[in-house]
C-alpha atoms as a PDB file:
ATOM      1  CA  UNK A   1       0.000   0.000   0.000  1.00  0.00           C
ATOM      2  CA  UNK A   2       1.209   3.292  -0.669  1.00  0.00           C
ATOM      3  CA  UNK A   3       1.729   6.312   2.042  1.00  0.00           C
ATOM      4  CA  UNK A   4       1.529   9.946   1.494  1.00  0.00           C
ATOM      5  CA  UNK A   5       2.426  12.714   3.597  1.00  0.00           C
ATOM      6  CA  UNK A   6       1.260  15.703   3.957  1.00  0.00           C
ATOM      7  CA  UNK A   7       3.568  18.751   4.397  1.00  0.00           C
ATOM      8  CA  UNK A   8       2.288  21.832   5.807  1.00  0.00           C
ATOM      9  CA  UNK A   9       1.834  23.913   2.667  1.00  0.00           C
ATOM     10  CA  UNK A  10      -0.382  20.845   0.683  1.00  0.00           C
ATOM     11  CA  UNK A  11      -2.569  21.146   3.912  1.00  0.00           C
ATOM     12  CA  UNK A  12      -2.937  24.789   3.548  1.00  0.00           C
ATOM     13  CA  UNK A  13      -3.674  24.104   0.421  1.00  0.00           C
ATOM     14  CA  UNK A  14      -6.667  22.192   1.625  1.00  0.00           C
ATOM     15  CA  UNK A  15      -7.652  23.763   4.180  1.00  0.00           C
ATOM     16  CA  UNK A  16      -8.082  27.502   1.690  1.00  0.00           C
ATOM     17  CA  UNK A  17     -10.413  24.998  -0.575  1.00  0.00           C
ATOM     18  CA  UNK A  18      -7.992  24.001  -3.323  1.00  0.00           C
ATOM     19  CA  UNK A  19     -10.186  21.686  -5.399  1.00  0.00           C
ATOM     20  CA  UNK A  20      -6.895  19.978  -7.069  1.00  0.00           C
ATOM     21  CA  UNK A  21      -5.347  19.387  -3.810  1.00  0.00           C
ATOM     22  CA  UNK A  22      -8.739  17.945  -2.224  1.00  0.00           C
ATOM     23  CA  UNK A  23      -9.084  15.834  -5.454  1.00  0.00           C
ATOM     24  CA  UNK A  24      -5.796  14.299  -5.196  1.00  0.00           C
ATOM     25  CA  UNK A  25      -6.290  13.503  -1.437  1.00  0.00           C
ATOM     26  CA  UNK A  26      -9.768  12.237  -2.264  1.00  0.00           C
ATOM     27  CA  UNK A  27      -8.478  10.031  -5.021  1.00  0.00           C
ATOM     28  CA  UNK A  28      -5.358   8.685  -2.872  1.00  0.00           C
ATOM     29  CA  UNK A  29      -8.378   7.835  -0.332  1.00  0.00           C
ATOM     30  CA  UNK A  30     -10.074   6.277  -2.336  1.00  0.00           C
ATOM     31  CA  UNK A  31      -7.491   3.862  -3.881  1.00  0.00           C
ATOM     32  CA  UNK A  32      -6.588   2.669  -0.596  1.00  0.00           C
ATOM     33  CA  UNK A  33      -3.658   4.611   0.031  1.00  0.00           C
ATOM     34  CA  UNK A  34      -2.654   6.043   3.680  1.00  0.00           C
ATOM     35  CA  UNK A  35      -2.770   9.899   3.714  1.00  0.00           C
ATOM     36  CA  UNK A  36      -1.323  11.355   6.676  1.00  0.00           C
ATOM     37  CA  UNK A  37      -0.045  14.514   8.094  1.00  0.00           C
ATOM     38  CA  UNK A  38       3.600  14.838   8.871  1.00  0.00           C
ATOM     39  CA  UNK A  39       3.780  15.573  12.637  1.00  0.00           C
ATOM     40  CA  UNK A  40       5.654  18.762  12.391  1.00  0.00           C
ATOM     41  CA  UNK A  41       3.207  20.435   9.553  1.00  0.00           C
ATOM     42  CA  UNK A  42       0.260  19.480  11.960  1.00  0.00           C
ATOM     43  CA  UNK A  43       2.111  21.562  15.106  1.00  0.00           C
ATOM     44  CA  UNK A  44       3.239  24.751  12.008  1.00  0.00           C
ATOM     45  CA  UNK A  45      -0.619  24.370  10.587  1.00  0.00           C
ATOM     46  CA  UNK A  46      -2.252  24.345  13.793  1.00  0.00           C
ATOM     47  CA  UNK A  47       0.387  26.972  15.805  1.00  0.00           C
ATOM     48  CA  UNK A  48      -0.756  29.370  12.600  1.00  0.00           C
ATOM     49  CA  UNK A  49      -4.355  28.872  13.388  1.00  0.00           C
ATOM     50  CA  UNK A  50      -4.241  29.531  16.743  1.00  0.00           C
ATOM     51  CA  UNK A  51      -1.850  32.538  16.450  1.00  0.00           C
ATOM     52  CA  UNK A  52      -4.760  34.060  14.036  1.00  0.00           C
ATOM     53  CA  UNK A  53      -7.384  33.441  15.801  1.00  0.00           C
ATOM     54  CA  UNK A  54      -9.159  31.219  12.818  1.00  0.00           C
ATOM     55  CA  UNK A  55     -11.696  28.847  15.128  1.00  0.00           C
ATOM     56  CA  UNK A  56     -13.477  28.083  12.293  1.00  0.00           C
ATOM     57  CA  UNK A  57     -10.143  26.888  10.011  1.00  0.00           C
ATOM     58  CA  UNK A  58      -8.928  25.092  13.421  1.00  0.00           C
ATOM     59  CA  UNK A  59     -12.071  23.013  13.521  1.00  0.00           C
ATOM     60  CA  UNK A  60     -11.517  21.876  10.062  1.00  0.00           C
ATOM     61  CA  UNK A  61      -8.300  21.193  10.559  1.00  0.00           C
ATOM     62  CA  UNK A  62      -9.275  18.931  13.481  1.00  0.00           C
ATOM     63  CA  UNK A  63     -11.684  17.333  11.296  1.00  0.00           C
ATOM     64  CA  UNK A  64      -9.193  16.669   8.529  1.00  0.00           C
ATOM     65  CA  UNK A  65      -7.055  15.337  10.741  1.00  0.00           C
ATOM     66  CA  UNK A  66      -9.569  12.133  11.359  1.00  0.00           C
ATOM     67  CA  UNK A  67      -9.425  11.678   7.713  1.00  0.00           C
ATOM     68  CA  UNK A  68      -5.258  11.864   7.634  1.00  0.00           C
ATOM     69  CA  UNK A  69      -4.179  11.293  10.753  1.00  0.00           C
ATOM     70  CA  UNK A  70      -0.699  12.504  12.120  1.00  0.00           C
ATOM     71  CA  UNK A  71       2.225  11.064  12.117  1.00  0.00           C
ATOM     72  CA  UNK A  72       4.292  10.059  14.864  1.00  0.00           C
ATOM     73  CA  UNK A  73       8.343  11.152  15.746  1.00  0.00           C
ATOM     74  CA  UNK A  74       9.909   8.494  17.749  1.00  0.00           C
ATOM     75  CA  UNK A  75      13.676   8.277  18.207  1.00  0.00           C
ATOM     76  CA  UNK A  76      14.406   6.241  15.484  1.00  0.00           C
ATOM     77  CA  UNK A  77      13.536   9.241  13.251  1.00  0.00           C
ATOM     78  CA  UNK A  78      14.747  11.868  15.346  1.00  0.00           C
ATOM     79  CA  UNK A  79      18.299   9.858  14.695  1.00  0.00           C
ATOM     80  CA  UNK A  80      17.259   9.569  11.007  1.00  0.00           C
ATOM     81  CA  UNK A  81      17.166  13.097  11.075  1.00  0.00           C
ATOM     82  CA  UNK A  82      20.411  13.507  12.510  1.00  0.00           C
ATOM     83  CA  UNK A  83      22.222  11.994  10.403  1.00  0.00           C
ATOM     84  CA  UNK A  84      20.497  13.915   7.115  1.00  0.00           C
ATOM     85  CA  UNK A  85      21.189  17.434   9.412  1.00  0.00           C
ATOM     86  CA  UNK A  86      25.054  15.630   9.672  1.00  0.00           C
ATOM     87  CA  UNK A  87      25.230  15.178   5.482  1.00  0.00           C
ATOM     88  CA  UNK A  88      23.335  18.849   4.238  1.00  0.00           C
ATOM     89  CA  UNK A  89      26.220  20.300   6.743  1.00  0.00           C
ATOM     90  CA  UNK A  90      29.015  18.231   5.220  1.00  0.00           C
ATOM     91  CA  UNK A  91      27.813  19.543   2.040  1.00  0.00           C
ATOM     92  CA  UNK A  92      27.088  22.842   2.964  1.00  0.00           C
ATOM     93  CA  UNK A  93      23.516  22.968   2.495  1.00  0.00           C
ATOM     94  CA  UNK A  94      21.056  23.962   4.955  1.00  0.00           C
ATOM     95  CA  UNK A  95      17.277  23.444   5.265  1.00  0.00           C
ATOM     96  CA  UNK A  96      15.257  24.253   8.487  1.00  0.00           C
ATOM     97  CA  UNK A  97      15.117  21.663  10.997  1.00  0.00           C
ATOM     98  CA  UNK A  98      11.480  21.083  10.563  1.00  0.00           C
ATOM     99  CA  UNK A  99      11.599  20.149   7.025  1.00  0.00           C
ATOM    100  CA  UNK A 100      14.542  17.521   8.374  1.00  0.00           C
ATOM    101  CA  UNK A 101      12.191  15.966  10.376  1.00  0.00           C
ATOM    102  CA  UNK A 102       9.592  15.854   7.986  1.00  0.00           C
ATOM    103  CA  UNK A 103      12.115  14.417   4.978  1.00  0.00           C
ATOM    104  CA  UNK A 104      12.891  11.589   8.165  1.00  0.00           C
ATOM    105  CA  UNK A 105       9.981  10.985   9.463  1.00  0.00           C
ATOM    106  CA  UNK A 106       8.801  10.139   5.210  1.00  0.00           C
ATOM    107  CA  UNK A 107      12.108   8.358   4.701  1.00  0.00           C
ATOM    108  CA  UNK A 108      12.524   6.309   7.717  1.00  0.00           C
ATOM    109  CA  UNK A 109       8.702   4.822   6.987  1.00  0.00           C
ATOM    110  CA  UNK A 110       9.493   4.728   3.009  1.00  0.00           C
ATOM    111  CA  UNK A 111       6.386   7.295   2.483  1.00  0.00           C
ATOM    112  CA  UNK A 112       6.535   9.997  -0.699  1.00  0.00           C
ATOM    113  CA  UNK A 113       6.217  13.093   1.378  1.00  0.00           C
ATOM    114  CA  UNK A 114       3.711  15.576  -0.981  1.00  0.00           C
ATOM    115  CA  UNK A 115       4.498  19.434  -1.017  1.00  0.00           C
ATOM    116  CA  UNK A 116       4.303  22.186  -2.936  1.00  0.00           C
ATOM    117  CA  UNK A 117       7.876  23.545  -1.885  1.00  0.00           C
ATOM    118  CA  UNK A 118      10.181  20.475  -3.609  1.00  0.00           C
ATOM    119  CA  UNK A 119      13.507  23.115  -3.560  1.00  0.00           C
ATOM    120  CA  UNK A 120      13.365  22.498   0.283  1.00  0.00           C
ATOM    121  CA  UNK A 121      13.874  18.946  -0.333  1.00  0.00           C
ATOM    122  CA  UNK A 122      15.707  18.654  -3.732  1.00  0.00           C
ATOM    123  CA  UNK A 123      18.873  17.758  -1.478  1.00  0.00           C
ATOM    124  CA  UNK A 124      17.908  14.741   0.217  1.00  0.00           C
ATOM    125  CA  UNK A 125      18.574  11.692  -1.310  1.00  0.00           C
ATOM    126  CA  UNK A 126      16.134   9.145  -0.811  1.00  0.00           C
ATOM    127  CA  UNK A 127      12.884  11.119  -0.588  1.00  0.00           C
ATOM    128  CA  UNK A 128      10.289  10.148  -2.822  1.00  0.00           C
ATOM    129  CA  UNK A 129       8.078  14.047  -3.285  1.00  0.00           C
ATOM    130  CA  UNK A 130       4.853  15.012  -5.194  1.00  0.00           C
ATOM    131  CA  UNK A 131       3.388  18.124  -5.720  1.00  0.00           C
ATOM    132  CA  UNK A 132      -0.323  17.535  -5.361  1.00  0.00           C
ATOM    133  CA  UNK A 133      -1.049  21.093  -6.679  1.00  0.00           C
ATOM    134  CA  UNK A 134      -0.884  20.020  -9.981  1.00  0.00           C
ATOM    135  CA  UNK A 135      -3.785  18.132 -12.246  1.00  0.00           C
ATOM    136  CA  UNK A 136      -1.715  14.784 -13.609  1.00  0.00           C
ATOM    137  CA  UNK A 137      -0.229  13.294 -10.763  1.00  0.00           C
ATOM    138  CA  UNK A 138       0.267   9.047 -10.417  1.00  0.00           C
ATOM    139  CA  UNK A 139      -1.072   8.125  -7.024  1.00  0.00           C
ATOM    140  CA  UNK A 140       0.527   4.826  -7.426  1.00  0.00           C
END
């Protein structure tokens, strides 16, 4: 079975009423795929929400989040992450730490990781990413 998961900017994406992102997730759904919410877009999505003061967005959220539940960090990832933090430094490259965890958390569990924002991950070897923005996209 395939695994997708979510990045912070796809469930934005979602949450504003993109129909093409909404489609995809509905057709990943429905082909019996796993759709889930990386754990550190759920804490930027829902920090955002609550900074702004959008109840209504935060109860959708909430709902969505039955739908694609969130992923868990455990240590095995945290050390995943580690060690891609270790190889972007030897190689001079930097990304922020929660797009690390986010590129281990996918890796470590072999799941594509979906975002709009592929530069961020372009360095990472090993990371399956789709941009669910767009209309032709293989869920398989």
């Amino acid at each position: 079975m395939n695994a997708f998961v979510l990045d912070a900017n796809i469930v934005s994406f979602r949450l504003r009423g993109n129909e093409i992102v909404a489609a995809n997730i509905r057709r990943a759904l429905e082909t019996g795929a796993q759709v889930l919410v990386a754990p550190l877009a759920y804490y930027e999505v829902k920090r955002g929400l609550i900074a702004a003061g959008a109840d209504r967005q935060l109860n959708e959220f909430v709902r969505f989040c039955a739908d694609c539940p969130v992923g868990k960090l455990d240590n095995d990832i945290l050390d995943a992450a580690a060690e891609i933090y270790a190889d972007l430094r030897k190689r001079g490259l930097a990304i922020g730490d929660a797009d690390i965890l986010i590129a281990a958390f996918c890796r470590k569990h072999k799941f594509t990781l979906v975002t709009n924002n592929r530069k961020h991950f372009a360095s990472i070897a090993n990371l399956p990413v789709r941009d669910w923005t767009l209309f032709d996209l293989e869920i398989s």
